[in-house]
Structures are given as C-alpha cells and as structure tokens.
PDB file of N, CA and C in Angstrom:
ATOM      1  N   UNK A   1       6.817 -22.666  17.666  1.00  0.00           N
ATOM      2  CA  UNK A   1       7.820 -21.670  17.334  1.00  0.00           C
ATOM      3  C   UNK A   1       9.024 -22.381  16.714  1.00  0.00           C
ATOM      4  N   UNK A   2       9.785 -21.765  15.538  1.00  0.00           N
ATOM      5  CA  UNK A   2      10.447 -22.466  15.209  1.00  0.00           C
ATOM      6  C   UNK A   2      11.684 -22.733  15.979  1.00  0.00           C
ATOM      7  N   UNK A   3      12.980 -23.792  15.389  1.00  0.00           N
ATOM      8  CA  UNK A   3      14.014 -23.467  16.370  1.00  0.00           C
ATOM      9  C   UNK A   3      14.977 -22.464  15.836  1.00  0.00           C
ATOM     10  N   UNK A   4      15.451 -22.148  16.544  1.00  0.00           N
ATOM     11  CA  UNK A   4      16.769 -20.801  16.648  1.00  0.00           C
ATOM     12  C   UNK A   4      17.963 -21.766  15.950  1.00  0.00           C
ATOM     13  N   UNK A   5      18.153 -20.814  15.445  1.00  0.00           N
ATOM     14  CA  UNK A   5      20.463 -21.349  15.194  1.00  0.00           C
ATOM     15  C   UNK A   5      20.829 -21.781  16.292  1.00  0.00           C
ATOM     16  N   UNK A   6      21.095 -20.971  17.111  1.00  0.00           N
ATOM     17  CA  UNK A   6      21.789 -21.912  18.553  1.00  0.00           C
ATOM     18  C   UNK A   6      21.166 -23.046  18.682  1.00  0.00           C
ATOM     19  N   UNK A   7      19.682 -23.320  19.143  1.00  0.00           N
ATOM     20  CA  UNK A   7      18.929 -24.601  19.114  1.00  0.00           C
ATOM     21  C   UNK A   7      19.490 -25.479  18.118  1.00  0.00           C
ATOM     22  N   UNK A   8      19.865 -25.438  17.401  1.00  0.00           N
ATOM     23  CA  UNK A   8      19.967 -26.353  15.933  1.00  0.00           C
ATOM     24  C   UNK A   8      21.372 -26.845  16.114  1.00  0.00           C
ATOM     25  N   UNK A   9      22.155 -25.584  16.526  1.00  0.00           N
ATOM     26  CA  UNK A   9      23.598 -25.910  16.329  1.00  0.00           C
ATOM     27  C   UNK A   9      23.696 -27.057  17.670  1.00  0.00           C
ATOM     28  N   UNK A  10      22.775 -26.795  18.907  1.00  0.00           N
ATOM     29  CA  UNK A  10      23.527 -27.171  20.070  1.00  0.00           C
ATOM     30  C   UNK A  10      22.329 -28.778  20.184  1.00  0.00           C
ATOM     31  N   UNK A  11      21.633 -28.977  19.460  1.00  0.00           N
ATOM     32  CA  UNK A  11      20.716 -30.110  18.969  1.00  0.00           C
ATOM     33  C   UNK A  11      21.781 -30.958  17.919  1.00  0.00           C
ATOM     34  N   UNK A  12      22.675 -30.749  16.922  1.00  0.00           N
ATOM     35  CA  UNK A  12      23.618 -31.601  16.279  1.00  0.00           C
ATOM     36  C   UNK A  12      24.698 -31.629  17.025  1.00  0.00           C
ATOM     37  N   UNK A  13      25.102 -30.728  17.875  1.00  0.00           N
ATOM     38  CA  UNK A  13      26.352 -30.855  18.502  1.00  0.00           C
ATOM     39  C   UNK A  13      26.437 -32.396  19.871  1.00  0.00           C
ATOM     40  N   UNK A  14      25.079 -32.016  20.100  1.00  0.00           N
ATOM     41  CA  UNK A  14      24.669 -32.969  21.114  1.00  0.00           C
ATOM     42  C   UNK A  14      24.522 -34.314  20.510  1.00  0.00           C
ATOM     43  N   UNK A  15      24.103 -34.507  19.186  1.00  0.00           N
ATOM     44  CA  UNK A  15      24.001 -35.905  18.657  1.00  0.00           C
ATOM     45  C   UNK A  15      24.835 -36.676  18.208  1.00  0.00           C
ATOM     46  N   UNK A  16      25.944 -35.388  17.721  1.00  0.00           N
ATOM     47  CA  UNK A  16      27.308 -36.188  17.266  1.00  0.00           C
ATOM     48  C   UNK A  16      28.274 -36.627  18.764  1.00  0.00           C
ATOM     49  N   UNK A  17      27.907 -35.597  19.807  1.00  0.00           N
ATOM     50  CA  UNK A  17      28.447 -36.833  21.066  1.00  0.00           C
ATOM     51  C   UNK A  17      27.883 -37.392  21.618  1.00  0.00           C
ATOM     52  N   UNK A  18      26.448 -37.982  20.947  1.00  0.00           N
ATOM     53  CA  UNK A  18      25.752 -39.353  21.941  1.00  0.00           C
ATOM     54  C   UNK A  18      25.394 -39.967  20.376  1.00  0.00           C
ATOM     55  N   UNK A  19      26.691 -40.084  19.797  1.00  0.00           N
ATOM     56  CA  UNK A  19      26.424 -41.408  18.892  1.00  0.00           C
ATOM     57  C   UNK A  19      25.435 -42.431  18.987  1.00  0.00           C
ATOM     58  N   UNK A  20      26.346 -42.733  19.980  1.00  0.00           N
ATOM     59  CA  UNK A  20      25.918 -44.247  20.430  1.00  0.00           C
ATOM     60  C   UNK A  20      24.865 -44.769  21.130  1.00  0.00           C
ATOM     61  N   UNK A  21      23.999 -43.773  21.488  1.00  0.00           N
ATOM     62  CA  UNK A  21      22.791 -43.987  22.306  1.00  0.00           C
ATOM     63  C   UNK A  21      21.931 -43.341  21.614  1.00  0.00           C
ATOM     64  N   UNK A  22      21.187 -44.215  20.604  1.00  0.00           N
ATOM     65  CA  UNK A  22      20.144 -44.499  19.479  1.00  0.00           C
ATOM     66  C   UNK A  22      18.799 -43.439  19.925  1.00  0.00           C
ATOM     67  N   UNK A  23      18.881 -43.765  20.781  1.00  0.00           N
ATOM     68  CA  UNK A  23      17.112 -43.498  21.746  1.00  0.00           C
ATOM     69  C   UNK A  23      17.585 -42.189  21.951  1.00  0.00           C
ATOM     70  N   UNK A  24      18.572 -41.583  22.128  1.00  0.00           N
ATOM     71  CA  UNK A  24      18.361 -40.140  22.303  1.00  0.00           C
ATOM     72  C   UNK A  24      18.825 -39.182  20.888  1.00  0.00           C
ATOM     73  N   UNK A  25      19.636 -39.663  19.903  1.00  0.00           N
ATOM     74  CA  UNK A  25      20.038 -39.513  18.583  1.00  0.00           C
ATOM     75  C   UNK A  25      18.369 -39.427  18.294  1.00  0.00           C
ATOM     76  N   UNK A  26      17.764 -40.443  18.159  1.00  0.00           N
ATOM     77  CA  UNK A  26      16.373 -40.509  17.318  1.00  0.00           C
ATOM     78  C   UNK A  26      15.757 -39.399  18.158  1.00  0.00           C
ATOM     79  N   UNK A  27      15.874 -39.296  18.818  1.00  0.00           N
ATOM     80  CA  UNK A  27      14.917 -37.937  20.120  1.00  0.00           C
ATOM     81  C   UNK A  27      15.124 -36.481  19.416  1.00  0.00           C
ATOM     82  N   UNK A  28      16.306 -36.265  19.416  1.00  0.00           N
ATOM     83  CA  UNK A  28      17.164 -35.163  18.552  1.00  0.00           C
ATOM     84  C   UNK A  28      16.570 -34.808  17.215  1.00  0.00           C
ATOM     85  N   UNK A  29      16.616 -35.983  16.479  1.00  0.00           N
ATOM     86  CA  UNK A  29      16.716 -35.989  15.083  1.00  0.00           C
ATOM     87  C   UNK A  29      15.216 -35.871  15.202  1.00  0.00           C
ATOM     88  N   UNK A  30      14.180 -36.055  15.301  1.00  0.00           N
ATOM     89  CA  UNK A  30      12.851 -36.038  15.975  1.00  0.00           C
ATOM     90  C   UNK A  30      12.490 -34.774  15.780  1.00  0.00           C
ATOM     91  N   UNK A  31      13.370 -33.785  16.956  1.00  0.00           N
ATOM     92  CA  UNK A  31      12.909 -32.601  17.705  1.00  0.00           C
ATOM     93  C   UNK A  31      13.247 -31.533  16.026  1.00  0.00           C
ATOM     94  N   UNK A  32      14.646 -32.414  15.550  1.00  0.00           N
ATOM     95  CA  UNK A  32      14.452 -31.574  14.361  1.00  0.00           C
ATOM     96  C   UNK A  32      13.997 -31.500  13.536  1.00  0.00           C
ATOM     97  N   UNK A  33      13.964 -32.617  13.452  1.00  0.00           N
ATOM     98  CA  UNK A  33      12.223 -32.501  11.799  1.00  0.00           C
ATOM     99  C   UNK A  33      11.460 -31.948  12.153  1.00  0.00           C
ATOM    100  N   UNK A  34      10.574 -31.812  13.611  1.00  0.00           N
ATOM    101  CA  UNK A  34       9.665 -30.950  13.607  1.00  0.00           C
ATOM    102  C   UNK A  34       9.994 -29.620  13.439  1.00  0.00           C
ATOM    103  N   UNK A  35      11.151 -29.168  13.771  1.00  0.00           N
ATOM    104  CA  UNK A  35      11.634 -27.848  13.551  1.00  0.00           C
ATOM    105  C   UNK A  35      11.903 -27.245  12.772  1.00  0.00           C
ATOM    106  N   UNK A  36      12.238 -28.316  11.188  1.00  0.00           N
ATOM    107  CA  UNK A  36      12.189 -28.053   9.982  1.00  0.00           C
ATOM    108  C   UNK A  36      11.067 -27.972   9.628  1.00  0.00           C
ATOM    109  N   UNK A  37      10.044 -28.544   9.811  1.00  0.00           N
ATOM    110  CA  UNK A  37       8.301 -28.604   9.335  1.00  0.00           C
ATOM    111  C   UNK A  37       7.780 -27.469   9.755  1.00  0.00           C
ATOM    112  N   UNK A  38       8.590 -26.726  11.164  1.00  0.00           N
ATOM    113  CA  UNK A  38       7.599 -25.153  11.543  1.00  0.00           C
ATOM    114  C   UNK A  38       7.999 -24.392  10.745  1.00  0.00           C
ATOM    115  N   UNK A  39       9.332 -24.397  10.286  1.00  0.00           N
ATOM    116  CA  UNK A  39      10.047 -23.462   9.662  1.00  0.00           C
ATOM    117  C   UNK A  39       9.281 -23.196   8.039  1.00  0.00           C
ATOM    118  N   UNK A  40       9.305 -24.768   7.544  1.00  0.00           N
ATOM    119  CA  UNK A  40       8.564 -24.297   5.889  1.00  0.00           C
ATOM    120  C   UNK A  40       7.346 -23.839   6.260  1.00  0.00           C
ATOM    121  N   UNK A  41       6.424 -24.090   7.264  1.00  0.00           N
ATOM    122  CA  UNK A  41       5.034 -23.966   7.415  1.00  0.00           C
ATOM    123  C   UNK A  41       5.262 -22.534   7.434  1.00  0.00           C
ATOM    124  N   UNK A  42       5.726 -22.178   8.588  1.00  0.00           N
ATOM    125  CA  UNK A  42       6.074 -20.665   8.415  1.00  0.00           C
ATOM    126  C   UNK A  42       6.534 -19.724   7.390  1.00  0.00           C
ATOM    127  N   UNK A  43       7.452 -20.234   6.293  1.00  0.00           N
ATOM    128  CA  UNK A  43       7.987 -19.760   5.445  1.00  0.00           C
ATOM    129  C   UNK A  43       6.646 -19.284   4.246  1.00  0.00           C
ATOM    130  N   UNK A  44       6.211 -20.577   4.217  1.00  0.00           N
ATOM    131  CA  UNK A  44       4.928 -20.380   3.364  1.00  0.00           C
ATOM    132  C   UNK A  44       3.398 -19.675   3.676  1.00  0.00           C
ATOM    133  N   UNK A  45       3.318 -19.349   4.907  1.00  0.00           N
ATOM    134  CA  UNK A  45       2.730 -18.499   5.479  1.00  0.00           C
ATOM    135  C   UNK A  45       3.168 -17.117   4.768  1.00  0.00           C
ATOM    136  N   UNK A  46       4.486 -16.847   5.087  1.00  0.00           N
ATOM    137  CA  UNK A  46       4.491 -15.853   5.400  1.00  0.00           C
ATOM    138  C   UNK A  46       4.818 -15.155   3.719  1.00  0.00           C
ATOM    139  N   UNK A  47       5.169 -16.069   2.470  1.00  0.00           N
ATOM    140  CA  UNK A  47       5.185 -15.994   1.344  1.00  0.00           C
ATOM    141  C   UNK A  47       3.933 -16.198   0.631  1.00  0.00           C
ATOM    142  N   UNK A  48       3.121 -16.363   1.415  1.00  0.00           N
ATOM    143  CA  UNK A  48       1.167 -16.338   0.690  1.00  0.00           C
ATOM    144  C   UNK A  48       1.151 -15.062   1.168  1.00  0.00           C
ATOM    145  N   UNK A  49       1.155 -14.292   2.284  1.00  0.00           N
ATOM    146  CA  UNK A  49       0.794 -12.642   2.851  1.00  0.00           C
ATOM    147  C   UNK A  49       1.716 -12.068   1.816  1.00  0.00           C
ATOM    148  N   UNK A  50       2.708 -12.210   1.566  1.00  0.00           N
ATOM    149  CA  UNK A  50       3.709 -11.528   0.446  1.00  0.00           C
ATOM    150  C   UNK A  50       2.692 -10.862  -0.389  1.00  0.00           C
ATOM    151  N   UNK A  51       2.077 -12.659  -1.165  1.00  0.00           N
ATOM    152  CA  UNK A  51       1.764 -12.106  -2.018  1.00  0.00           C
ATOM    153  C   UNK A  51       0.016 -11.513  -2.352  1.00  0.00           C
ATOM    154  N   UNK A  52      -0.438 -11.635  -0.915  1.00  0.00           N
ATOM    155  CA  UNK A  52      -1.763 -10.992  -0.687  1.00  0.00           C
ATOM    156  C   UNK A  52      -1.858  -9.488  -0.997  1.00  0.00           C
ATOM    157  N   UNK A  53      -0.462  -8.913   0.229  1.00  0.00           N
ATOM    158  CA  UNK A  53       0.018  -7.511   0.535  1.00  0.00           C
ATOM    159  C   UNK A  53       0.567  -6.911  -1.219  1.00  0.00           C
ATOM    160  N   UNK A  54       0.921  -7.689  -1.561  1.00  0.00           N
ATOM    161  CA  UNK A  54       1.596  -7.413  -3.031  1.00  0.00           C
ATOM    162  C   UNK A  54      -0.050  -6.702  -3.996  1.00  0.00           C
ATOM    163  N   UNK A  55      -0.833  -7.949  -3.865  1.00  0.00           N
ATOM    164  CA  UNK A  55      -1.484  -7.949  -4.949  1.00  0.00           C
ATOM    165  C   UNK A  55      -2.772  -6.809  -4.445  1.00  0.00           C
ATOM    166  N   UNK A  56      -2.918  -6.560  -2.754  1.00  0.00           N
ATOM    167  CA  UNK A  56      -3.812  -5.252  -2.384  1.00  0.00           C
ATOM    168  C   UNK A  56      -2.975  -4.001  -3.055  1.00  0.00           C
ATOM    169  N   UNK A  57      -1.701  -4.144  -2.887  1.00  0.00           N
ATOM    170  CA  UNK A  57      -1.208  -2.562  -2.920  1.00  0.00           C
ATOM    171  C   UNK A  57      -1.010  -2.247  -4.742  1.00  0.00           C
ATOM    172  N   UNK A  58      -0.751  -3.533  -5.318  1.00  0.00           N
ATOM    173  CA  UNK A  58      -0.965  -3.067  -6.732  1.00  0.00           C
ATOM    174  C   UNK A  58      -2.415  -2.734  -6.673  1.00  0.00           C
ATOM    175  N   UNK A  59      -3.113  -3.506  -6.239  1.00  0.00           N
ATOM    176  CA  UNK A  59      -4.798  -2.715  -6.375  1.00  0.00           C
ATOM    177  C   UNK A  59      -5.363  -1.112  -6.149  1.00  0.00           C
ATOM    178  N   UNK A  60      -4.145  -1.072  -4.639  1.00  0.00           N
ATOM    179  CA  UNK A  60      -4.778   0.722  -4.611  1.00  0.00           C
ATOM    180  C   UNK A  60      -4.033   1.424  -5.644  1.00  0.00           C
ATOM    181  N   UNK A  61      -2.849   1.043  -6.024  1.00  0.00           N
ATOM    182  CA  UNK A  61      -2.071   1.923  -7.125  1.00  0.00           C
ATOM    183  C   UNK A  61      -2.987   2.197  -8.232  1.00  0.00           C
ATOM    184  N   UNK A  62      -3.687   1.226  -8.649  1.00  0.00           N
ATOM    185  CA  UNK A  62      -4.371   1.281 -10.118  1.00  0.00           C
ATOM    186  C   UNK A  62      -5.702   2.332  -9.779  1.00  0.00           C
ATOM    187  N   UNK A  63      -5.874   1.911  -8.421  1.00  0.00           N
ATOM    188  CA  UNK A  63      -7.033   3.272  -8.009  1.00  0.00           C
ATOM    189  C   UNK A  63      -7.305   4.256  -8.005  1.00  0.00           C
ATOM    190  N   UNK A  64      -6.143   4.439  -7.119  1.00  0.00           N
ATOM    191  CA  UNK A  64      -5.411   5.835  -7.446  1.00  0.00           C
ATOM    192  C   UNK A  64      -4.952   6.688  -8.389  1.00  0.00           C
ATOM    193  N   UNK A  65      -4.014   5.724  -9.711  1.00  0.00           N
ATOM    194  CA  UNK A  65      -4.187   6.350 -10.755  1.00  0.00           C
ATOM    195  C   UNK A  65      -5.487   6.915 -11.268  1.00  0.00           C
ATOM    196  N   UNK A  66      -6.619   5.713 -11.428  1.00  0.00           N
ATOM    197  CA  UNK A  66      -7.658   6.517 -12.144  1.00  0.00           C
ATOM    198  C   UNK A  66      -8.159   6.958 -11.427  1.00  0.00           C
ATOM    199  N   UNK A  67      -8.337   7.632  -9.619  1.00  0.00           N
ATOM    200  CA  UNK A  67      -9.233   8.733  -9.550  1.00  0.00           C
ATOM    201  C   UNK A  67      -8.207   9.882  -9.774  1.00  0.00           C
ATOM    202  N   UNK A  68      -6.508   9.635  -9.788  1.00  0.00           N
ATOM    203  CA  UNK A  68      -5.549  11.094 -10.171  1.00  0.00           C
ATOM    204  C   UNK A  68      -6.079  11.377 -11.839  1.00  0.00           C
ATOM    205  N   UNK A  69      -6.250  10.613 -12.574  1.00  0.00           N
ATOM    206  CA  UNK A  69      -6.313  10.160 -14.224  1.00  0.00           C
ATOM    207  C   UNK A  69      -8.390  10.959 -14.428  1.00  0.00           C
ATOM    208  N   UNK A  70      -8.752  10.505 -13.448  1.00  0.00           N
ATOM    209  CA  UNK A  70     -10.550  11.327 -13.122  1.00  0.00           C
ATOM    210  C   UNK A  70     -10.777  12.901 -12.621  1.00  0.00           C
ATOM    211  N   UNK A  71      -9.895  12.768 -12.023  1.00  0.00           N
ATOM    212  CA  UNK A  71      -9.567  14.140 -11.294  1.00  0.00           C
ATOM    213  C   UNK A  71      -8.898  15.571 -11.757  1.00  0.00           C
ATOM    214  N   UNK A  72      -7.798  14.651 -12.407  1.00  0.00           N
ATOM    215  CA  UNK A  72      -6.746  15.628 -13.001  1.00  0.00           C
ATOM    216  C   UNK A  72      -5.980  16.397 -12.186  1.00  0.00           C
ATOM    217  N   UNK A  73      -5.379  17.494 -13.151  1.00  0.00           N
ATOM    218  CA  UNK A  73      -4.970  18.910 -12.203  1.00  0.00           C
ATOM    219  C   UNK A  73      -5.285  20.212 -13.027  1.00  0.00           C
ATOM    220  N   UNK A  74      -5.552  20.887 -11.815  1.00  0.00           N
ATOM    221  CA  UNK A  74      -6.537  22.488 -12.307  1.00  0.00           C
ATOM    222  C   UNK A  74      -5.528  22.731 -13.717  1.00  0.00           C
ATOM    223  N   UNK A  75      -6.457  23.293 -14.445  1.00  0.00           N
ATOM    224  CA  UNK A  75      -6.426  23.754 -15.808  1.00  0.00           C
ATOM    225  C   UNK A  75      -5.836  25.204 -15.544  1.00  0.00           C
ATOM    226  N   UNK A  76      -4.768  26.165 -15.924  1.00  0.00           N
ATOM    227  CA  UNK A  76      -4.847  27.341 -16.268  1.00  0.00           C
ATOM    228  C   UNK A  76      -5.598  27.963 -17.807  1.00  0.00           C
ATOM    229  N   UNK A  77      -6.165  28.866 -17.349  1.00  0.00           N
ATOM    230  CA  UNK A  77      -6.629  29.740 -18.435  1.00  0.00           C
ATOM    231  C   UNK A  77      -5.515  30.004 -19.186  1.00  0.00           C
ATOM    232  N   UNK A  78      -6.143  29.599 -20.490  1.00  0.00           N
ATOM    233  CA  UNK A  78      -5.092  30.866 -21.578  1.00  0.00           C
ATOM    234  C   UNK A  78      -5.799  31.851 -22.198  1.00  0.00           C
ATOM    235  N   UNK A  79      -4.799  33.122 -22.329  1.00  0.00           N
ATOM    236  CA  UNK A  79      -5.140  33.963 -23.089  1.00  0.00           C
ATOM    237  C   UNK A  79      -6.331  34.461 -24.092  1.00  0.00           C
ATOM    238  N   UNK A  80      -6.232  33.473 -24.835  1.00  0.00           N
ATOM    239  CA  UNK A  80      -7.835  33.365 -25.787  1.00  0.00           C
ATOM    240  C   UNK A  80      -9.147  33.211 -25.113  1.00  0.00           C
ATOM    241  N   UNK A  81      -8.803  32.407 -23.906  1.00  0.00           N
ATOM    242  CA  UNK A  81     -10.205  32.107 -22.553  1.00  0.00           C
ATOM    243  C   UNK A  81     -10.629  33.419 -22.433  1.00  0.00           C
ATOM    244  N   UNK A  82      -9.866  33.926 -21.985  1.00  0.00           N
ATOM    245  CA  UNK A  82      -9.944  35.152 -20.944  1.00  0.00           C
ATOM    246  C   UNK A  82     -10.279  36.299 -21.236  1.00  0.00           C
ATOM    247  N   UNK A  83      -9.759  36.655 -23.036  1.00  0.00           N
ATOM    248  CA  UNK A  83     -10.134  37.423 -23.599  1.00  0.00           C
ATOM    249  C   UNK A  83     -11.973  36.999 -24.083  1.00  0.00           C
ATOM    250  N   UNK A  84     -12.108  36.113 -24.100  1.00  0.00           N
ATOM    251  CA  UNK A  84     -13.527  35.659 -24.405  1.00  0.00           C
ATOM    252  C   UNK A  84     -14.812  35.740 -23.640  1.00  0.00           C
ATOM    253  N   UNK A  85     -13.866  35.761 -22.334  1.00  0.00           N
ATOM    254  CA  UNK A  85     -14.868  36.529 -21.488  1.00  0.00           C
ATOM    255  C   UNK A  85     -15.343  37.498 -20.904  1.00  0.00           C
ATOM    256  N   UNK A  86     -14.479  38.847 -21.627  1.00  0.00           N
ATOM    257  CA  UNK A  86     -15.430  40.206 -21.550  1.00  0.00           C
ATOM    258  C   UNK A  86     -16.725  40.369 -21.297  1.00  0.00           C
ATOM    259  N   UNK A  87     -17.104  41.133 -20.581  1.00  0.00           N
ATOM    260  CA  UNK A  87     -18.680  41.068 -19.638  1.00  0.00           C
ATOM    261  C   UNK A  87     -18.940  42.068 -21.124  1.00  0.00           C
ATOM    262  N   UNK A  88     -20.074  41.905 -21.175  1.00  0.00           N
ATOM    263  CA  UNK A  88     -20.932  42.729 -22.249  1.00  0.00           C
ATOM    264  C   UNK A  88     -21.018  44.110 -21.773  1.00  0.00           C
ATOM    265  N   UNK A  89     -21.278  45.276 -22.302  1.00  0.00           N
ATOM    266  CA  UNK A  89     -20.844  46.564 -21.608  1.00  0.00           C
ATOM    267  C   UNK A  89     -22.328  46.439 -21.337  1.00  0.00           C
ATOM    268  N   UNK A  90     -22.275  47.575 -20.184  1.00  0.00           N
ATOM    269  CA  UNK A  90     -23.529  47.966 -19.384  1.00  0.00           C
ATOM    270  C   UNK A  90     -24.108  48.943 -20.126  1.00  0.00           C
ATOM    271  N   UNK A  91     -25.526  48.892 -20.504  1.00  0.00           N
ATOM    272  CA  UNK A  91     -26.062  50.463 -20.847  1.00  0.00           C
ATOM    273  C   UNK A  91     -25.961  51.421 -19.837  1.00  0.00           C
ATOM    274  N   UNK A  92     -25.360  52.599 -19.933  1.00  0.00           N
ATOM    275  CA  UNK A  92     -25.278  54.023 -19.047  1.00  0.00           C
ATOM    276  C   UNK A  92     -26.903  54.068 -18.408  1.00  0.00           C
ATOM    277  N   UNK A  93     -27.974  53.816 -19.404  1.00  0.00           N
ATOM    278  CA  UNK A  93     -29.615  54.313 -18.850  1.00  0.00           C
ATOM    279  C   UNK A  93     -30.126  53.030 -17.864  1.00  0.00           C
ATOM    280  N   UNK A  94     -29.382  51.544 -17.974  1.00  0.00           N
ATOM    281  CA  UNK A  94     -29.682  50.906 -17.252  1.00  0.00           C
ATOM    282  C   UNK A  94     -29.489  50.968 -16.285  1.00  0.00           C
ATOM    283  N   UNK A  95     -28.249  51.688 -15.509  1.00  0.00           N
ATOM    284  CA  UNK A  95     -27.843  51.776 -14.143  1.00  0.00           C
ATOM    285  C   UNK A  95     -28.935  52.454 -13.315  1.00  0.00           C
ATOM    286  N   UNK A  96     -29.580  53.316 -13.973  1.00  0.00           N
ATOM    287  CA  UNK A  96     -30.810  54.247 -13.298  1.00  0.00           C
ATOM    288  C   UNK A  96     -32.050  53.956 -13.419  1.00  0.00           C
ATOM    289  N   UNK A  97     -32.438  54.275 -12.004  1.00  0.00           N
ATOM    290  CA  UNK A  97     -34.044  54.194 -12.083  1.00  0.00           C
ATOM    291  C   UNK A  97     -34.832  55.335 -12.789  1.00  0.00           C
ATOM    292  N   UNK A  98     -36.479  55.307 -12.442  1.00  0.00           N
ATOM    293  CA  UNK A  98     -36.974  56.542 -13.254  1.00  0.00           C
ATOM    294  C   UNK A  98     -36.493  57.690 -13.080  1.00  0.00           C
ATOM    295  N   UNK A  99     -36.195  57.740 -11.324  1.00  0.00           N
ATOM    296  CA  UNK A  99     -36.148  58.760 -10.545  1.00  0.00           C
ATOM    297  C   UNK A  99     -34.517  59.966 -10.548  1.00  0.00           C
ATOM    298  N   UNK A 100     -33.547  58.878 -11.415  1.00  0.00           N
ATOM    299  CA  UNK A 100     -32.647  59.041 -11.830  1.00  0.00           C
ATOM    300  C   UNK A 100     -31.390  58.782 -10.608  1.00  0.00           C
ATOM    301  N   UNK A 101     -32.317  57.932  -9.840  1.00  0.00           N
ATOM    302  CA  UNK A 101     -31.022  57.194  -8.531  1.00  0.00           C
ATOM    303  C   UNK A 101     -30.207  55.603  -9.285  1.00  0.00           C
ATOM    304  N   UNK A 102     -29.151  55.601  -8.295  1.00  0.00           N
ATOM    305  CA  UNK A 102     -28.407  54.326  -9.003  1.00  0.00           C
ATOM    306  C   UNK A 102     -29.610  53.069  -8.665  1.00  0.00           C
ATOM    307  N   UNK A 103     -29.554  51.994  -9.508  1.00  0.00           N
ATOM    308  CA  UNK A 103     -29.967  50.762  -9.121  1.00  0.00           C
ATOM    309  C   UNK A 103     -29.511  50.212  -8.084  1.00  0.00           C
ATOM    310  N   UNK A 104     -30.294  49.548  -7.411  1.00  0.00           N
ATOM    311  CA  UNK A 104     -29.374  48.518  -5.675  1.00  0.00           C
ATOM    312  C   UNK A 104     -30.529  47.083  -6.622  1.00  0.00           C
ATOM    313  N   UNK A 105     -29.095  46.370  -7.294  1.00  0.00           N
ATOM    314  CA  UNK A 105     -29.115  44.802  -7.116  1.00  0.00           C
ATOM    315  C   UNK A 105     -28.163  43.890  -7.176  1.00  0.00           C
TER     316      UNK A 105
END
C-alpha cells in the first residue's frame, strides 16, 4: 500500500532530526523509495485500466451507433403512401352467396 502524506511528511520530519544517525536516515530514506516505487507502480496500473475502460466504451459507442444507424426510427407515412393504398372496391355480387346470404370469411 502506498504511503499517505502524513507518512511521508512524518518519515522526512523524522530524518531531518536524526541527522546524525546514518543507520536510521538510510532506514527512512529506504522505507521511502519503496513508497515511491508503490506509488508509480500504482499510478501505472491504474493509467493502463484508463486506457482499457477508454478504449471498451469507445467500442460500445461505435456499436451502438450502427445498430441506432441499422435500426433507425419509425418512418411516418406521407400523404402520397396513404392515398396509394386504397383497398380496391368490393363487387356488391361478391358479398353474397347463391342463396343471397352475406359471406362469413
């Protein structure tokens, strides 16, 4: 885990008052390089998912367009349609049987 601000601050604060005692300065300075090394490791972790998450979600966008772009949106009829589709008139003698009852179909 990386270190915290406080950790960091109270890790130099501590080294600048044990100057003089090498062996625990180097201990310090130690604890912080590794703490700088979690930090880029982490940084770069977490700037490769950036650009994983980046490059899935441009992927569904482009998807999406072309099944919205496949799909479309409902068409209204115009006028000229509609008039074009007048049902053909019924013959009056077709509605009846021999017997002169209505047709059932």
């Amino acid at each position: 885990m990386p270190m915290t601000a406080d950790e960091f601050n109270a890790a130099v604060t501590d080294i600048l008052g044990n100057v003089s005692d090498v062996g625990h300065v180097s201990q310090k300075l130690d604890e912080l390089r590794t703490a700088f090394g979690e930090a880029l490791t982490d940084a770069e972790t977490r700037a490769k998912t950036i650009e994983t998450l980046e490059g899935e979600k441009k992927s569904l966008q482009e998807a999406n367009m072309n099944l919205f772009l496949k799909i479309g949106t409902p068409q209204k009829e115009t006028e000229t349609e509609k008039k074009d589709e007048t049902p053909a008139e019924a013959d009056f003698e077709s509605l009846f049987d021999e017997n002169g009852n209505l047709k059932k179909e």
